[in-house]
PDB file of N, CA and C in Angstrom:
ATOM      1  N   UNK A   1       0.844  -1.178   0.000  1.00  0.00           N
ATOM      2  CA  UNK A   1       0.000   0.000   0.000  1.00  0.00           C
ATOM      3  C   UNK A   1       0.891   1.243   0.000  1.00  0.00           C
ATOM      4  N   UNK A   2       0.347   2.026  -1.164  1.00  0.00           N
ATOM      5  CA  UNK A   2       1.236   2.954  -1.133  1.00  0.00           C
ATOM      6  C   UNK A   2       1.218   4.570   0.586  1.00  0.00           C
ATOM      7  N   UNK A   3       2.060   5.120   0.509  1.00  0.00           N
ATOM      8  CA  UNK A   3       2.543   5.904   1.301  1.00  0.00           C
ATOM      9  C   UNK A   3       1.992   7.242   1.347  1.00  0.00           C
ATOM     10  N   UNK A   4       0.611   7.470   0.463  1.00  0.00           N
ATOM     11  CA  UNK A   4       0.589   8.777  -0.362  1.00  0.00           C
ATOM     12  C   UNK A   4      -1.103   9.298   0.012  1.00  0.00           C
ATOM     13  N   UNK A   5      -1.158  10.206   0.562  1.00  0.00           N
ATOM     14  CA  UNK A   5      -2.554  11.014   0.899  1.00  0.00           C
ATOM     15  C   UNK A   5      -3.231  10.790  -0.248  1.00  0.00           C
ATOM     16  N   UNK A   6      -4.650  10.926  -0.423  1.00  0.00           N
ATOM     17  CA  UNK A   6      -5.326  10.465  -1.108  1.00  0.00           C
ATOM     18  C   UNK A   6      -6.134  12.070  -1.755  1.00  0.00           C
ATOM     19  N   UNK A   7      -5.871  12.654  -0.635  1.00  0.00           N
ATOM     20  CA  UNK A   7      -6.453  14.235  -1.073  1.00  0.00           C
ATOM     21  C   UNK A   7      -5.255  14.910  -1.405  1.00  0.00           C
ATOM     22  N   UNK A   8      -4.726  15.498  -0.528  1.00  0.00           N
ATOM     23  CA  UNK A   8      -3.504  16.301  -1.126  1.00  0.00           C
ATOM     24  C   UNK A   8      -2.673  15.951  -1.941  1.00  0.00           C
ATOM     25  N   UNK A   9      -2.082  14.546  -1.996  1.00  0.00           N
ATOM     26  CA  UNK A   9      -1.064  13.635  -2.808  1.00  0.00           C
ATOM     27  C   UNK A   9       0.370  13.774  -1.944  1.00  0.00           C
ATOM     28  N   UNK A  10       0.392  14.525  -0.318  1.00  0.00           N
ATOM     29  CA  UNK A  10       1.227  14.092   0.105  1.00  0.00           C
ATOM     30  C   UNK A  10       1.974  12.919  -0.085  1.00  0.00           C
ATOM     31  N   UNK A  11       3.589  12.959  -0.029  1.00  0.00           N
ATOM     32  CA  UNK A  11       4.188  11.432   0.473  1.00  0.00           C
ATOM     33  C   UNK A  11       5.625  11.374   1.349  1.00  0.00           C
ATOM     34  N   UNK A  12       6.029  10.168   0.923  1.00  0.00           N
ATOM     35  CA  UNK A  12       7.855  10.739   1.870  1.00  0.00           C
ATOM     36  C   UNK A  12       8.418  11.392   1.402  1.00  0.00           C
ATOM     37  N   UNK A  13       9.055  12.269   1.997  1.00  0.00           N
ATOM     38  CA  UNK A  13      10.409  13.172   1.880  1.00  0.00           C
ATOM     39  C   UNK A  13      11.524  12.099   2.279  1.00  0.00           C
ATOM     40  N   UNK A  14      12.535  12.816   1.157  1.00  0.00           N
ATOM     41  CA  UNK A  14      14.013  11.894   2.062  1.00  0.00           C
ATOM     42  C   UNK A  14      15.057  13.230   2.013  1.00  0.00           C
ATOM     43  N   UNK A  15      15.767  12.402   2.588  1.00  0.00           N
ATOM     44  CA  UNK A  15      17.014  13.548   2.560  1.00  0.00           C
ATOM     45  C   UNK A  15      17.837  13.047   3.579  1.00  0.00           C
ATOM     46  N   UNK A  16      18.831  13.784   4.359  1.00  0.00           N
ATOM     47  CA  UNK A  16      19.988  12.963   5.164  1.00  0.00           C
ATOM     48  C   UNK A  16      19.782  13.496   6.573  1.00  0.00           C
ATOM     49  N   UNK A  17      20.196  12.811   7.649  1.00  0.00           N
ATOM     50  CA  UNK A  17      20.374  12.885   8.729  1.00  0.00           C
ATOM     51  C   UNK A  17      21.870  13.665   8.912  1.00  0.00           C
ATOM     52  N   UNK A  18      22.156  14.676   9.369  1.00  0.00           N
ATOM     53  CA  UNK A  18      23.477  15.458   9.612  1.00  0.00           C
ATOM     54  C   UNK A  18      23.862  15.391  11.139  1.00  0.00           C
ATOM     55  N   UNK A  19      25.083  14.421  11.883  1.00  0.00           N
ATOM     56  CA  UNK A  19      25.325  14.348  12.965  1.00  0.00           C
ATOM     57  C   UNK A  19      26.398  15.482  13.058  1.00  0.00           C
ATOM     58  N   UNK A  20      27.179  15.952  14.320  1.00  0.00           N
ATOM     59  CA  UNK A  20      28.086  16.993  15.078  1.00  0.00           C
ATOM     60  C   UNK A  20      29.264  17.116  13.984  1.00  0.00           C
ATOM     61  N   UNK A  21      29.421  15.650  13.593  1.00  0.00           N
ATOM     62  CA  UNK A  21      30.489  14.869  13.106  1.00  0.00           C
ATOM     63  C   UNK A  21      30.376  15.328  11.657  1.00  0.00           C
ATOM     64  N   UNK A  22      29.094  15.833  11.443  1.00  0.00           N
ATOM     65  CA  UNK A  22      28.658  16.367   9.801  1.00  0.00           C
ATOM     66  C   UNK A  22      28.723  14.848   8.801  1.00  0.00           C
ATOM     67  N   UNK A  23      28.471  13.702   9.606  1.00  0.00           N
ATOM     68  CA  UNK A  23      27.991  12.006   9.329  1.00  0.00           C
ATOM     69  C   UNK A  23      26.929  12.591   7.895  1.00  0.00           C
ATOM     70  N   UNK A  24      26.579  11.683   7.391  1.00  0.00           N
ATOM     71  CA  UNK A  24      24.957  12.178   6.591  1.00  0.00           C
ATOM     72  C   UNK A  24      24.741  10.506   6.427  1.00  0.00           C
ATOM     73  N   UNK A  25      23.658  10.277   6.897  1.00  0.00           N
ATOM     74  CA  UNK A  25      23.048   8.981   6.284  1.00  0.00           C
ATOM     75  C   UNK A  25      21.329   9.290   6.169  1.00  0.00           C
ATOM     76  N   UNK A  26      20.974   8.928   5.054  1.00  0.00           N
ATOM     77  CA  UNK A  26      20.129   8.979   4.180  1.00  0.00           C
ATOM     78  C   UNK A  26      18.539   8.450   5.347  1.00  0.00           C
ATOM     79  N   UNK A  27      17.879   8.835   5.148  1.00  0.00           N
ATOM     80  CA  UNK A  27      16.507   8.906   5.819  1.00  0.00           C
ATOM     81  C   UNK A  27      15.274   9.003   5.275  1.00  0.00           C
ATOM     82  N   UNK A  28      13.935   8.492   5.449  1.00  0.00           N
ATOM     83  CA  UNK A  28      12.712   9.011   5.377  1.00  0.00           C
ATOM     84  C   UNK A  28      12.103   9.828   6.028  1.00  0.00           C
ATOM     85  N   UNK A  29      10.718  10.371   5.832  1.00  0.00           N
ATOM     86  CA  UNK A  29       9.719  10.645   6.841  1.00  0.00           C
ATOM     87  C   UNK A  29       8.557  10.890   5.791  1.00  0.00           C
ATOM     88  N   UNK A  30       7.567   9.764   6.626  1.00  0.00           N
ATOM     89  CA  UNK A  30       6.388   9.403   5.929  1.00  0.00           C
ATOM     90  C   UNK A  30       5.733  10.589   6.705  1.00  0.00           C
ATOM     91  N   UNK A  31       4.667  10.619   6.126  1.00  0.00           N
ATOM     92  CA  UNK A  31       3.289  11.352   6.395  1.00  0.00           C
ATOM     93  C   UNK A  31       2.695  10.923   7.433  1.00  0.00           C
ATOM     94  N   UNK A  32       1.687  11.923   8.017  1.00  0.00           N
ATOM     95  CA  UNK A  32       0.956  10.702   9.283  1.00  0.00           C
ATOM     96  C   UNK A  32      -0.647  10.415   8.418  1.00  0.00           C
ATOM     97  N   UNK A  33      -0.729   9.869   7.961  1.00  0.00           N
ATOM     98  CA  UNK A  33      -1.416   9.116   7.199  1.00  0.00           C
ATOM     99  C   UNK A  33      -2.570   8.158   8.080  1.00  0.00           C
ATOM    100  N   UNK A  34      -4.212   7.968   8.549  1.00  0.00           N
ATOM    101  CA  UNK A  34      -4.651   7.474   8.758  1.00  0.00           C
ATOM    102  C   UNK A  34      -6.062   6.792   7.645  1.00  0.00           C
ATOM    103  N   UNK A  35      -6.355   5.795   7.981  1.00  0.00           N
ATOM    104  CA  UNK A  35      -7.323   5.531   7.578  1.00  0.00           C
ATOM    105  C   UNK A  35      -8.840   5.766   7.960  1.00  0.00           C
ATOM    106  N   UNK A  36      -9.779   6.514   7.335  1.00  0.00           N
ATOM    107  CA  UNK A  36     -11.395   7.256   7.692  1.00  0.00           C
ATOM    108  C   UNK A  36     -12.136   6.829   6.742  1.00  0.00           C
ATOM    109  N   UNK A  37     -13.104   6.594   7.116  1.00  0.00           N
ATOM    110  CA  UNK A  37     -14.324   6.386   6.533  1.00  0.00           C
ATOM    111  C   UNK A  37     -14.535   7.836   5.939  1.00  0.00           C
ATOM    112  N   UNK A  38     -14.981   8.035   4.599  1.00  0.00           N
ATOM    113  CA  UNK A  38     -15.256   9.213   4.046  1.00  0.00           C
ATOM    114  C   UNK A  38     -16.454   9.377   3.189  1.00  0.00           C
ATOM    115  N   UNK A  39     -17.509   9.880   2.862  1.00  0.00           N
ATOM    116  CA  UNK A  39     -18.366  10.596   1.937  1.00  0.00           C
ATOM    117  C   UNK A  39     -17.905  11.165   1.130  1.00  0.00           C
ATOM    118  N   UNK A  40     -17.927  10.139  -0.599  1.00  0.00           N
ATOM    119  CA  UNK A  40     -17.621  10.904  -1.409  1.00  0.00           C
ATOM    120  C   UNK A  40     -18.555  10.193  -2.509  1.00  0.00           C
ATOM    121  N   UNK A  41     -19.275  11.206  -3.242  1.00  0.00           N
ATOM    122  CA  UNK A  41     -20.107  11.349  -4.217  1.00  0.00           C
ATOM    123  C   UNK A  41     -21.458  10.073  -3.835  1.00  0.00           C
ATOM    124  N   UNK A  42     -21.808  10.673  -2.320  1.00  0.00           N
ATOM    125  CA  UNK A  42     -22.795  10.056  -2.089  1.00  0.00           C
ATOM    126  C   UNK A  42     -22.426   8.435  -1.956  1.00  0.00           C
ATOM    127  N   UNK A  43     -21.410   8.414  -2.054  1.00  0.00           N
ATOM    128  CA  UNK A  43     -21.225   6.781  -1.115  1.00  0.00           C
ATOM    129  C   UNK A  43     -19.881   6.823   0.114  1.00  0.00           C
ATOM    130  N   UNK A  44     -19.526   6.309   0.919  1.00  0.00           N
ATOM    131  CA  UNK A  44     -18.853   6.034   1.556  1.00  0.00           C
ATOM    132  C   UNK A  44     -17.490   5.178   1.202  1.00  0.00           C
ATOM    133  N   UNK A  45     -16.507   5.668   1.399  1.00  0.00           N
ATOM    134  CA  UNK A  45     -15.236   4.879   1.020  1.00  0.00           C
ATOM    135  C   UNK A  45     -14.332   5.094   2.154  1.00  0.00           C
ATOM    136  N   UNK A  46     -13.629   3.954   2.117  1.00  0.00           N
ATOM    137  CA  UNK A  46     -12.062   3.727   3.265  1.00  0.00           C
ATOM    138  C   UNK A  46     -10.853   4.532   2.428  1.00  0.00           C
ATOM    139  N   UNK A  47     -10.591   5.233   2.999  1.00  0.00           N
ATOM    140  CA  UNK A  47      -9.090   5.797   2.564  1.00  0.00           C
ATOM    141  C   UNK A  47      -7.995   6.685   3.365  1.00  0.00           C
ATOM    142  N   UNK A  48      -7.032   6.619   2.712  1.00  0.00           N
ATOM    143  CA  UNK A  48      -5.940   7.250   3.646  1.00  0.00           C
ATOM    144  C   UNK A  48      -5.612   8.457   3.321  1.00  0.00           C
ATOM    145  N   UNK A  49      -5.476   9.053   4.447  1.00  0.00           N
ATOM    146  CA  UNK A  49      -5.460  10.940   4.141  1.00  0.00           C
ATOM    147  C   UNK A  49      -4.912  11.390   5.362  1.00  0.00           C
ATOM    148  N   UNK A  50      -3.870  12.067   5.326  1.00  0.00           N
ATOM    149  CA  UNK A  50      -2.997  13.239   6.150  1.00  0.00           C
ATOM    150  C   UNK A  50      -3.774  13.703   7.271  1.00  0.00           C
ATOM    151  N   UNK A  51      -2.667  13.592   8.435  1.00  0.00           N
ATOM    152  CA  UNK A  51      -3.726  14.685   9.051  1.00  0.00           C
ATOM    153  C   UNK A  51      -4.163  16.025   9.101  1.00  0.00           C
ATOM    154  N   UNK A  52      -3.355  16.686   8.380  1.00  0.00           N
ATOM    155  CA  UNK A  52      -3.111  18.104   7.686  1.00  0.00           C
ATOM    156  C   UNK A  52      -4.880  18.263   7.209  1.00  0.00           C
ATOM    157  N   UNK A  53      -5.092  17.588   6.358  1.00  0.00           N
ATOM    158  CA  UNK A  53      -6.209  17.508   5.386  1.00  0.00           C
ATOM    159  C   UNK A  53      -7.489  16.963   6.587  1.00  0.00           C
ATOM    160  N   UNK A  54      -7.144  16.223   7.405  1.00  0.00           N
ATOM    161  CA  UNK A  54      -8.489  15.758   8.504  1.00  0.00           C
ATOM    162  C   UNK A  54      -8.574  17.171   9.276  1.00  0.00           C
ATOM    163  N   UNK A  55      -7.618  18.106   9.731  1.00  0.00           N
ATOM    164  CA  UNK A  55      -7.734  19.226  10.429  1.00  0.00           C
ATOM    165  C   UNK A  55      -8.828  20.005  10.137  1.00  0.00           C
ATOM    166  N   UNK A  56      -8.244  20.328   8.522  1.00  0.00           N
ATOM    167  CA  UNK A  56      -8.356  21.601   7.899  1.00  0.00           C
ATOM    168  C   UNK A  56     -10.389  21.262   7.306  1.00  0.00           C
ATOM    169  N   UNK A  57     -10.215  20.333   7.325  1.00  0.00           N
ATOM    170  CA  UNK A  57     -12.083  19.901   6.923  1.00  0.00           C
ATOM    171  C   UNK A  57     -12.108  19.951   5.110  1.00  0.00           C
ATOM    172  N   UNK A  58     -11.058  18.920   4.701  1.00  0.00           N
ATOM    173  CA  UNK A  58     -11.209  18.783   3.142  1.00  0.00           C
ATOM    174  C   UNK A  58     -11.778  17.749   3.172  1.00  0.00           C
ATOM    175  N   UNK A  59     -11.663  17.086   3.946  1.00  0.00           N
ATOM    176  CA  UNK A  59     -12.567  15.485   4.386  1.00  0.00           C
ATOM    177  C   UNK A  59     -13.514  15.471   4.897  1.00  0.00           C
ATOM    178  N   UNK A  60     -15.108  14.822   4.648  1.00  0.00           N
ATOM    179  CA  UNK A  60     -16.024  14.838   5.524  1.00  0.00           C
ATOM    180  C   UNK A  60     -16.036  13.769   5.544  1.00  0.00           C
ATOM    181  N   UNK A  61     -16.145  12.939   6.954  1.00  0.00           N
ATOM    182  CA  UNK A  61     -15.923  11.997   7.188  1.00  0.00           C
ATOM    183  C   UNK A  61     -17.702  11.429   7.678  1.00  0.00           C
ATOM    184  N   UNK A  62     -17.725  10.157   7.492  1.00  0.00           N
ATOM    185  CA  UNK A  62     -18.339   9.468   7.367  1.00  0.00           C
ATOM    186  C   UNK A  62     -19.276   9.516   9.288  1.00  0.00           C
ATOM    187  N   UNK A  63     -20.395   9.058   8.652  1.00  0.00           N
ATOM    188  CA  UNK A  63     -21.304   8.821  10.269  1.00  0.00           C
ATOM    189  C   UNK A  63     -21.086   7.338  11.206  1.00  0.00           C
TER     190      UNK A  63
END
Protein backbone atom coordinates (compact mmCIF):
# COMPACT_ATOMS: atom_id res chain seq x y z
CA UNK A 1 0.00 0.00 0.00
CA UNK A 2 1.24 2.95 -1.13
CA UNK A 3 2.54 5.90 1.30
CA UNK A 4 0.59 8.78 -0.36
CA UNK A 5 -2.55 11.01 0.90
CA UNK A 6 -5.33 10.46 -1.11
CA UNK A 7 -6.45 14.24 -1.07
CA UNK A 8 -3.50 16.30 -1.13
CA UNK A 9 -1.06 13.64 -2.81
CA UNK A 10 1.23 14.09 0.10
CA UNK A 11 4.19 11.43 0.47
CA UNK A 12 7.86 10.74 1.87
CA UNK A 13 10.41 13.17 1.88
CA UNK A 14 14.01 11.89 2.06
CA UNK A 15 17.01 13.55 2.56
CA UNK A 16 19.99 12.96 5.16
CA UNK A 17 20.37 12.88 8.73
CA UNK A 18 23.48 15.46 9.61
CA UNK A 19 25.32 14.35 12.96
CA UNK A 20 28.09 16.99 15.08
CA UNK A 21 30.49 14.87 13.11
CA UNK A 22 28.66 16.37 9.80
CA UNK A 23 27.99 12.01 9.33
CA UNK A 24 24.96 12.18 6.59
CA UNK A 25 23.05 8.98 6.28
CA UNK A 26 20.13 8.98 4.18
CA UNK A 27 16.51 8.91 5.82
CA UNK A 28 12.71 9.01 5.38
CA UNK A 29 9.72 10.65 6.84
CA UNK A 30 6.39 9.40 5.93
CA UNK A 31 3.29 11.35 6.39
CA UNK A 32 0.96 10.70 9.28
CA UNK A 33 -1.42 9.12 7.20
CA UNK A 34 -4.65 7.47 8.76
CA UNK A 35 -7.32 5.53 7.58
CA UNK A 36 -11.40 7.26 7.69
CA UNK A 37 -14.32 6.39 6.53
CA UNK A 38 -15.26 9.21 4.05
CA UNK A 39 -18.37 10.60 1.94
CA UNK A 40 -17.62 10.90 -1.41
CA UNK A 41 -20.11 11.35 -4.22
CA UNK A 42 -22.80 10.06 -2.09
CA UNK A 43 -21.23 6.78 -1.11
CA UNK A 44 -18.85 6.03 1.56
CA UNK A 45 -15.24 4.88 1.02
CA UNK A 46 -12.06 3.73 3.27
CA UNK A 47 -9.09 5.80 2.56
CA UNK A 48 -5.94 7.25 3.65
CA UNK A 49 -5.46 10.94 4.14
CA UNK A 50 -3.00 13.24 6.15
CA UNK A 51 -3.73 14.69 9.05
CA UNK A 52 -3.11 18.10 7.69
CA UNK A 53 -6.21 17.51 5.39
CA UNK A 54 -8.49 15.76 8.50
CA UNK A 55 -7.73 19.23 10.43
CA UNK A 56 -8.36 21.60 7.90
CA UNK A 57 -12.08 19.90 6.92
CA UNK A 58 -11.21 18.78 3.14
CA UNK A 59 -12.57 15.48 4.39
CA UNK A 60 -16.02 14.84 5.52
CA UNK A 61 -15.92 12.00 7.19
CA UNK A 62 -18.34 9.47 7.37
CA UNK A 63 -21.30 8.82 10.27
Amino acid sequence: MSQKCEICGKKPEVGNLVSHANNKTKTRWLPNLQRVKVVQNNSVKRIRVCTRCLKSGKVKKAV
